[in-house]
PDB file of N, CA and C in Angstrom:
ATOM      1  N   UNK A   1       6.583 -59.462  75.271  1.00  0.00           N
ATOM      2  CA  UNK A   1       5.963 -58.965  74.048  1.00  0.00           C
ATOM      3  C   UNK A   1       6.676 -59.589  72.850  1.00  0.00           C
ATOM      4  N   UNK A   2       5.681 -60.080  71.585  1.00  0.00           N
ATOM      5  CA  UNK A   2       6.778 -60.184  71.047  1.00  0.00           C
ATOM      6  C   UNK A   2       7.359 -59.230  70.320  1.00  0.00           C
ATOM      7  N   UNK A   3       8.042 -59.534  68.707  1.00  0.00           N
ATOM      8  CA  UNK A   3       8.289 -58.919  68.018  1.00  0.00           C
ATOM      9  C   UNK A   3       7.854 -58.313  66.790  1.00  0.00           C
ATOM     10  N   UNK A   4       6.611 -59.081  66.851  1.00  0.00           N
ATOM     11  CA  UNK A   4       5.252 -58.438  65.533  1.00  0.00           C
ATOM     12  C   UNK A   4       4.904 -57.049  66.548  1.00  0.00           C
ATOM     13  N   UNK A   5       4.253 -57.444  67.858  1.00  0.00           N
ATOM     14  CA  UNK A   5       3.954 -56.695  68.671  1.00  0.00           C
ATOM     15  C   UNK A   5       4.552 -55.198  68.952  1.00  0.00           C
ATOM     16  N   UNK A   6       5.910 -55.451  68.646  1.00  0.00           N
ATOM     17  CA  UNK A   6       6.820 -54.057  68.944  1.00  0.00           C
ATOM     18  C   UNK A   6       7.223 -53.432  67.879  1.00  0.00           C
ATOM     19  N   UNK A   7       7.650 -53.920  66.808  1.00  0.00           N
ATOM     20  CA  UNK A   7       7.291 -53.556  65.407  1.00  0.00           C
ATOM     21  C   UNK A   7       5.956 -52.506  65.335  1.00  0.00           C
ATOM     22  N   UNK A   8       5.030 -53.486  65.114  1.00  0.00           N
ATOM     23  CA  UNK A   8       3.932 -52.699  64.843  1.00  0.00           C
ATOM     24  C   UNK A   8       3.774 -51.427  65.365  1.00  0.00           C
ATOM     25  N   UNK A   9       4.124 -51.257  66.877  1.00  0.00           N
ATOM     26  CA  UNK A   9       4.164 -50.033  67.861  1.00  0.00           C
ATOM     27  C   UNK A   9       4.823 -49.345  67.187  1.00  0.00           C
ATOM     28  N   UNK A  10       6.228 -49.527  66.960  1.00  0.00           N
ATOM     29  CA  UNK A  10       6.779 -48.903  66.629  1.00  0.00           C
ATOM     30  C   UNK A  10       6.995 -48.150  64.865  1.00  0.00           C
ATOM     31  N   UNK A  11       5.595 -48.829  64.108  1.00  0.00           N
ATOM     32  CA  UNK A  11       5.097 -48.441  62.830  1.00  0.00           C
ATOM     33  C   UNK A  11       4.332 -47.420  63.384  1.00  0.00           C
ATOM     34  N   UNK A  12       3.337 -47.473  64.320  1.00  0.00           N
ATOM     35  CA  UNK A  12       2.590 -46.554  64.667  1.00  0.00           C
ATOM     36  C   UNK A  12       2.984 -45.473  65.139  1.00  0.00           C
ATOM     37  N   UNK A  13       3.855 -45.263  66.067  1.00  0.00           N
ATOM     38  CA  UNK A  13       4.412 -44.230  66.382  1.00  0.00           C
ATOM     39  C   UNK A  13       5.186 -43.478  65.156  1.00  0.00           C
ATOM     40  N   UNK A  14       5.999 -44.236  64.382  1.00  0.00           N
ATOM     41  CA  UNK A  14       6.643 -43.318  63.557  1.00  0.00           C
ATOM     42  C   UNK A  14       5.298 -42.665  62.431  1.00  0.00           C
ATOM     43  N   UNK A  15       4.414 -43.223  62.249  1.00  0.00           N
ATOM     44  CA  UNK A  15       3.150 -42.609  61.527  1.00  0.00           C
ATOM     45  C   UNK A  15       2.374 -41.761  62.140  1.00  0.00           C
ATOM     46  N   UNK A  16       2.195 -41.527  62.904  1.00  0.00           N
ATOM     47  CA  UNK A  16       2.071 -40.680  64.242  1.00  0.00           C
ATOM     48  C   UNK A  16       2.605 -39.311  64.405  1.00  0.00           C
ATOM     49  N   UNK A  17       4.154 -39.515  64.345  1.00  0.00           N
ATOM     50  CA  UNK A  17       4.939 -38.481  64.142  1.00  0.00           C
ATOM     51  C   UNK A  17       5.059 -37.881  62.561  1.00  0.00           C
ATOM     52  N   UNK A  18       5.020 -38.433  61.800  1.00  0.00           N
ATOM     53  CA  UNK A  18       4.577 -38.260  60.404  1.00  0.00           C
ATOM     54  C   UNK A  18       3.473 -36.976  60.031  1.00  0.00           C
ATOM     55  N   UNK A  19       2.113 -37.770  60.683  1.00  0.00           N
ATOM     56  CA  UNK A  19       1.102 -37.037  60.839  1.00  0.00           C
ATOM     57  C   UNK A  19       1.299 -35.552  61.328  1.00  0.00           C
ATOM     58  N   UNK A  20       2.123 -36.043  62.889  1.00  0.00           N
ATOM     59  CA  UNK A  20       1.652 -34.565  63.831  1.00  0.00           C
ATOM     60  C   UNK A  20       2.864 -33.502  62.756  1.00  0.00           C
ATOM     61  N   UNK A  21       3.770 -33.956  62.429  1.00  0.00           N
ATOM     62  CA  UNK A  21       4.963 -33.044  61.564  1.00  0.00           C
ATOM     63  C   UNK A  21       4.039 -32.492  60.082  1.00  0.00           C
ATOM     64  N   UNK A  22       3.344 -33.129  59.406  1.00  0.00           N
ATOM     65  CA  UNK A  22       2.692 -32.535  58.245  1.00  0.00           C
ATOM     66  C   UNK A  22       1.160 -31.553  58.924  1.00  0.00           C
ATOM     67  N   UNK A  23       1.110 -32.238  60.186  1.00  0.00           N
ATOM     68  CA  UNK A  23      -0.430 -31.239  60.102  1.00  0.00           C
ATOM     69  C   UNK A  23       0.415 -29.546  60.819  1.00  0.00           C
ATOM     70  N   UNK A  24       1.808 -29.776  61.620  1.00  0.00           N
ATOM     71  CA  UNK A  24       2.309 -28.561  62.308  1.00  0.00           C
ATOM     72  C   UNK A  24       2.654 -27.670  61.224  1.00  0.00           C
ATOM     73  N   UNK A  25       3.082 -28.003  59.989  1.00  0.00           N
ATOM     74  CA  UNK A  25       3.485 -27.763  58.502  1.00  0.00           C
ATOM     75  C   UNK A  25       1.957 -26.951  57.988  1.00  0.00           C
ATOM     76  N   UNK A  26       1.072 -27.278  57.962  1.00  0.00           N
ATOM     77  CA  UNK A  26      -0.239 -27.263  57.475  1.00  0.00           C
ATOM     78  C   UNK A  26      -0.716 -25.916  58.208  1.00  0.00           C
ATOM     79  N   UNK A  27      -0.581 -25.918  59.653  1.00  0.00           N
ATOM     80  CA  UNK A  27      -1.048 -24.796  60.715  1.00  0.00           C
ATOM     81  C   UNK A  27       0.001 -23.622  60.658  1.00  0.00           C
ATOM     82  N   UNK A  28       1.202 -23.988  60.414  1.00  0.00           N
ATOM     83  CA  UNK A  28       2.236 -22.708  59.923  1.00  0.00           C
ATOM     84  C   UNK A  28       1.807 -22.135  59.070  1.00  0.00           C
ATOM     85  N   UNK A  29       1.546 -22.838  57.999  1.00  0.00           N
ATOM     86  CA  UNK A  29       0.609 -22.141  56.712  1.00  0.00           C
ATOM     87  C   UNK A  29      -0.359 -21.406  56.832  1.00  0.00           C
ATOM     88  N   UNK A  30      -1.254 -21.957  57.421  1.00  0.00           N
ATOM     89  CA  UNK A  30      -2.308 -21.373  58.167  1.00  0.00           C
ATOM     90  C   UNK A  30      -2.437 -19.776  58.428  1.00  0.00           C
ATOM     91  N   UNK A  31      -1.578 -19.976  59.682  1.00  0.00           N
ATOM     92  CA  UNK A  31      -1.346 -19.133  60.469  1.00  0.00           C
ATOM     93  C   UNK A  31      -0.490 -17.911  59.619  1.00  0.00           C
ATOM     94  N   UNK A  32       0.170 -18.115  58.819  1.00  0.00           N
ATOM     95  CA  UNK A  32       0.981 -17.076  57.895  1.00  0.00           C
ATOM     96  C   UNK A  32      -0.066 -16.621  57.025  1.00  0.00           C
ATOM     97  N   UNK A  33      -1.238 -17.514  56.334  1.00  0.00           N
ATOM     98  CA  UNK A  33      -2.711 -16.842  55.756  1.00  0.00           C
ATOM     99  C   UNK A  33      -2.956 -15.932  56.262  1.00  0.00           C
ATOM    100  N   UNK A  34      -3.422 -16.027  57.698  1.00  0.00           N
ATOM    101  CA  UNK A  34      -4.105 -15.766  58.254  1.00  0.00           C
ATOM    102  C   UNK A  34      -3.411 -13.762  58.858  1.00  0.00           C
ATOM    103  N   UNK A  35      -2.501 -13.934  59.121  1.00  0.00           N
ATOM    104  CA  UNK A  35      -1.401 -13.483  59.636  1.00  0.00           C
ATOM    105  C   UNK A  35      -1.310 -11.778  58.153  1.00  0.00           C
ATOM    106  N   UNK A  36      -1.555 -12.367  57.023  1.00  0.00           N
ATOM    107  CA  UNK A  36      -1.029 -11.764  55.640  1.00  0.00           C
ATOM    108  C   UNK A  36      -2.778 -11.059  55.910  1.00  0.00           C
ATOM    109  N   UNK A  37      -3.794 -11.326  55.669  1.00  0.00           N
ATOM    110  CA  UNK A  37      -5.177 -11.217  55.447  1.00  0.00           C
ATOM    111  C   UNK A  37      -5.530 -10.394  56.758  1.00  0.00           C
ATOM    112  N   UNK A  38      -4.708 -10.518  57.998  1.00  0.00           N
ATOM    113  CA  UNK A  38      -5.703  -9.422  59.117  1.00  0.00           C
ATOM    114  C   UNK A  38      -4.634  -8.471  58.681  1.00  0.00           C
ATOM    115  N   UNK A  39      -3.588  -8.335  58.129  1.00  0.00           N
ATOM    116  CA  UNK A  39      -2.476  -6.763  57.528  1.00  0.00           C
ATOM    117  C   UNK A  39      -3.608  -6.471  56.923  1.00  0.00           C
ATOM    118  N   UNK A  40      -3.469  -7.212  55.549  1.00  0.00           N
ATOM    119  CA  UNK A  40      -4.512  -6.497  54.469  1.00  0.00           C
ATOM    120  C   UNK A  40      -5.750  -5.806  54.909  1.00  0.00           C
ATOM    121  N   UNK A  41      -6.498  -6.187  56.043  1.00  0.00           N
ATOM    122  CA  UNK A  41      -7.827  -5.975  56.255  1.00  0.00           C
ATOM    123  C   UNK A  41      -6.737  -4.951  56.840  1.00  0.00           C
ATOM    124  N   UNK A  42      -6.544  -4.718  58.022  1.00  0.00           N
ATOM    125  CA  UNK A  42      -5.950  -3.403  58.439  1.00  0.00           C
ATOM    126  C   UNK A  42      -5.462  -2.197  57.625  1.00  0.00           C
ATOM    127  N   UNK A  43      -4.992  -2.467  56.967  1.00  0.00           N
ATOM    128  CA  UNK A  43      -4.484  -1.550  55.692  1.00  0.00           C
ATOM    129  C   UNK A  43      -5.928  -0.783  54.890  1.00  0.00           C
ATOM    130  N   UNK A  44      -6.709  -1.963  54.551  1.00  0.00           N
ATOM    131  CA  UNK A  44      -7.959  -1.294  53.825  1.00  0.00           C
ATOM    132  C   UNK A  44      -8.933  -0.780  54.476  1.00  0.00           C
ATOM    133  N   UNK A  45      -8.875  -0.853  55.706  1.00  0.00           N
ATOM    134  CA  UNK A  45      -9.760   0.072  57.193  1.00  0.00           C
ATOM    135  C   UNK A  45      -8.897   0.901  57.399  1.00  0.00           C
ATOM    136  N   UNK A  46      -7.875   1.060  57.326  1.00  0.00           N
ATOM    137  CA  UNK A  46      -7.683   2.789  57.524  1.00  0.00           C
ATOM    138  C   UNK A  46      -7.134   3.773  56.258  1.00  0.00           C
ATOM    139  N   UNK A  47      -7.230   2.974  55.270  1.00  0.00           N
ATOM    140  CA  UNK A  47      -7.629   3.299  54.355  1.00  0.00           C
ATOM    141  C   UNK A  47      -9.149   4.161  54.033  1.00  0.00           C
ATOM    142  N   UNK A  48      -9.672   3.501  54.366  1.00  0.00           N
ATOM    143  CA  UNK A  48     -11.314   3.797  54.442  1.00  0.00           C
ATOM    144  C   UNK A  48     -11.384   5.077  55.380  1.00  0.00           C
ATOM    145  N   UNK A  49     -11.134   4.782  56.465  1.00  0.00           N
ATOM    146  CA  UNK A  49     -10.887   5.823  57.357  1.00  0.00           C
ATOM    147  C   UNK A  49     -10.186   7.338  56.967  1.00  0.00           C
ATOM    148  N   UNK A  50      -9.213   6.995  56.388  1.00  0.00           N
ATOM    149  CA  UNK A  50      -8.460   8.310  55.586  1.00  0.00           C
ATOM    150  C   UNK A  50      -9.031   8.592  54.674  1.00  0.00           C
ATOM    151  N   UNK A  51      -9.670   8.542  53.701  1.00  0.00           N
ATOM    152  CA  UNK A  51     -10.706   8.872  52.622  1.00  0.00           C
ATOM    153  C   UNK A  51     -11.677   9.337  52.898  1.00  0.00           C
ATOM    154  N   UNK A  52     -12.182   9.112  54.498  1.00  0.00           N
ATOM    155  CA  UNK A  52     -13.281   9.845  54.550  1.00  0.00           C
ATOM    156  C   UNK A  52     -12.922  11.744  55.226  1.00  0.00           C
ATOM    157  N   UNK A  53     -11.515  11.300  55.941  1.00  0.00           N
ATOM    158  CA  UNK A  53     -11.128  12.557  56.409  1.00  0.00           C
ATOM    159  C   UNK A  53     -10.081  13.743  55.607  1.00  0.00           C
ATOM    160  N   UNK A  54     -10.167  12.946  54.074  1.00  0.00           N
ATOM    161  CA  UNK A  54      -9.041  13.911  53.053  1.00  0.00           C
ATOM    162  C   UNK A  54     -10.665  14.453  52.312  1.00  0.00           C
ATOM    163  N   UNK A  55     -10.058  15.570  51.827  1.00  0.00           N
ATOM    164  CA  UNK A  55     -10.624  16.658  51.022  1.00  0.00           C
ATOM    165  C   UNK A  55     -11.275  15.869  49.522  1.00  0.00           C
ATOM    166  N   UNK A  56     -12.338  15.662  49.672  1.00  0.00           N
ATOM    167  CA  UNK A  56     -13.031  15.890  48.514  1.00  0.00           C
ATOM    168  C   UNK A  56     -12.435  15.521  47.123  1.00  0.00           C
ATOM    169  N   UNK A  57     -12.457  14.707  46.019  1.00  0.00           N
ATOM    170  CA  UNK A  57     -11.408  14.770  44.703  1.00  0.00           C
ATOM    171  C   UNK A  57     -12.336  15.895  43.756  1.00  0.00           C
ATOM    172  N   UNK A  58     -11.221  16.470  43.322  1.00  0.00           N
ATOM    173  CA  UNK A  58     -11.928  17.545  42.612  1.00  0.00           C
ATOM    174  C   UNK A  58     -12.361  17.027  41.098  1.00  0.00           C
ATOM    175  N   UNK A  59     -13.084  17.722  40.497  1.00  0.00           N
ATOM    176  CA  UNK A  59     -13.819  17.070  39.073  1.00  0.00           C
ATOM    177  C   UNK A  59     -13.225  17.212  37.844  1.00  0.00           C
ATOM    178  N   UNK A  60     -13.146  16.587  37.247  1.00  0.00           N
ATOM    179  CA  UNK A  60     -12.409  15.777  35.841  1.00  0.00           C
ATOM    180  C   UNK A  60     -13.405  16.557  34.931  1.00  0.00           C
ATOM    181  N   UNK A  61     -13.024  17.247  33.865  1.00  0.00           N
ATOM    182  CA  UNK A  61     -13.486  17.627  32.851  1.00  0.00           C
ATOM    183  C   UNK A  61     -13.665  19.425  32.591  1.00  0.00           C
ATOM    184  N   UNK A  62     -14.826  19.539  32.136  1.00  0.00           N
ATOM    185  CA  UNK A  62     -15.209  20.983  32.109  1.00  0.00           C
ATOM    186  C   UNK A  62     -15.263  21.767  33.026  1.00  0.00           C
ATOM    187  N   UNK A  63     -15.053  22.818  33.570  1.00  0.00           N
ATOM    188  CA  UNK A  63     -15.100  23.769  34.203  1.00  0.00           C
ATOM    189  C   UNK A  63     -16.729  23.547  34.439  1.00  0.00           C
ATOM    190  N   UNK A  64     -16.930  23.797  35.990  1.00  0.00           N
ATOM    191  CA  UNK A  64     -18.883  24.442  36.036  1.00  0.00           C
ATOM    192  C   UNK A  64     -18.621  25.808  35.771  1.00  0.00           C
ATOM    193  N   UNK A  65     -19.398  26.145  34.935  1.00  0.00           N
ATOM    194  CA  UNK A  65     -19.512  27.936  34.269  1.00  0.00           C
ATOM    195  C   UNK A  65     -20.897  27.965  34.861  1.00  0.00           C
ATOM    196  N   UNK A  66     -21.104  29.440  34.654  1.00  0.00           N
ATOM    197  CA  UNK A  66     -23.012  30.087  34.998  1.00  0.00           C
ATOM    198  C   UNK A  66     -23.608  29.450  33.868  1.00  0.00           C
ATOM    199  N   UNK A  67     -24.633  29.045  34.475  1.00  0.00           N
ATOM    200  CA  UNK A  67     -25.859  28.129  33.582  1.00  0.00           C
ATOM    201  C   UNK A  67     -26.597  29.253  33.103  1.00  0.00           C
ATOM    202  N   UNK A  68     -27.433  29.228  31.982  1.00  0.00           N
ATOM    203  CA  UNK A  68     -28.366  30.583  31.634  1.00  0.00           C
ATOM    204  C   UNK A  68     -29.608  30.674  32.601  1.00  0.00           C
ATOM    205  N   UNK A  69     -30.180  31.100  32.661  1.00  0.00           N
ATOM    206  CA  UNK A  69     -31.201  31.228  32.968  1.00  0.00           C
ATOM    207  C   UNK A  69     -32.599  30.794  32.175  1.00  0.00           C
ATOM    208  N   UNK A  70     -33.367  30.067  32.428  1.00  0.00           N
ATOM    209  CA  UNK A  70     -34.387  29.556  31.663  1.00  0.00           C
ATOM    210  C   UNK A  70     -34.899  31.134  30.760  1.00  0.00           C
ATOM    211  N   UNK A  71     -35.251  30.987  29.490  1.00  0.00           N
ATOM    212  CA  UNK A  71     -36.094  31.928  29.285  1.00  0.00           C
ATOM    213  C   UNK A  71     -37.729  32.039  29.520  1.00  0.00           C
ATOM    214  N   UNK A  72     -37.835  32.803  29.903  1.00  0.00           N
ATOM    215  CA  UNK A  72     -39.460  33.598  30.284  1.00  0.00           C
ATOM    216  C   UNK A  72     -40.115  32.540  28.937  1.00  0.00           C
ATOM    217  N   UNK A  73     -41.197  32.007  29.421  1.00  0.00           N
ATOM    218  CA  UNK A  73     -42.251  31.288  28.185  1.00  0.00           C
ATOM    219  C   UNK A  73     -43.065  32.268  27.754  1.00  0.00           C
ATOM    220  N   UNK A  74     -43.020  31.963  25.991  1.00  0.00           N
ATOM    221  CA  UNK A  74     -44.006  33.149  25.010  1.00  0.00           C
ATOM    222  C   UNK A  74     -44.905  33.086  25.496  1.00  0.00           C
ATOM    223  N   UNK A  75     -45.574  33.878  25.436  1.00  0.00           N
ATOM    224  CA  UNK A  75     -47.312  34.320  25.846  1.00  0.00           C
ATOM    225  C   UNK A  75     -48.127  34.394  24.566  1.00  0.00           C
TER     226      UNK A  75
END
């Protein structure tokens, strides 16, 4: 073989390894996305879940008092 020949191989391979090291970099990332986003979704499903089984929020403002009663229409 010569020595253009083994060179070159040996350009390729180190670009190669280049590659597979930035895309394993890329899928760590990934995977830590991914990893952060099924917590969150978990968190906000039982979330959901507990809101439906706690008590009611009670109402902001005025008291409900007795309403009148319509009056009887004049005749």
């Amino acid at each position: 073989m010569s020595k253009d020949i083994v060179k070159q191989y040996q350009r390729a391979v180190t670009a190669l390894q280049r590659e597979k090291a930035s895309l394993q970099k890329d899928l760590a990332s990934a995977q830590a996305t991914v990893a952060s986003a099924e917590k969150r979704l978990a968190e906000i499903e039982e979330a959901l879940r507990g809101s439906a089984k706690a008590a009611p929020a009670k109402r902001r403002g005025r008291p409900a008092g007795k309403r009148k009663a319509a009056k009887p229409a004049a005749k």
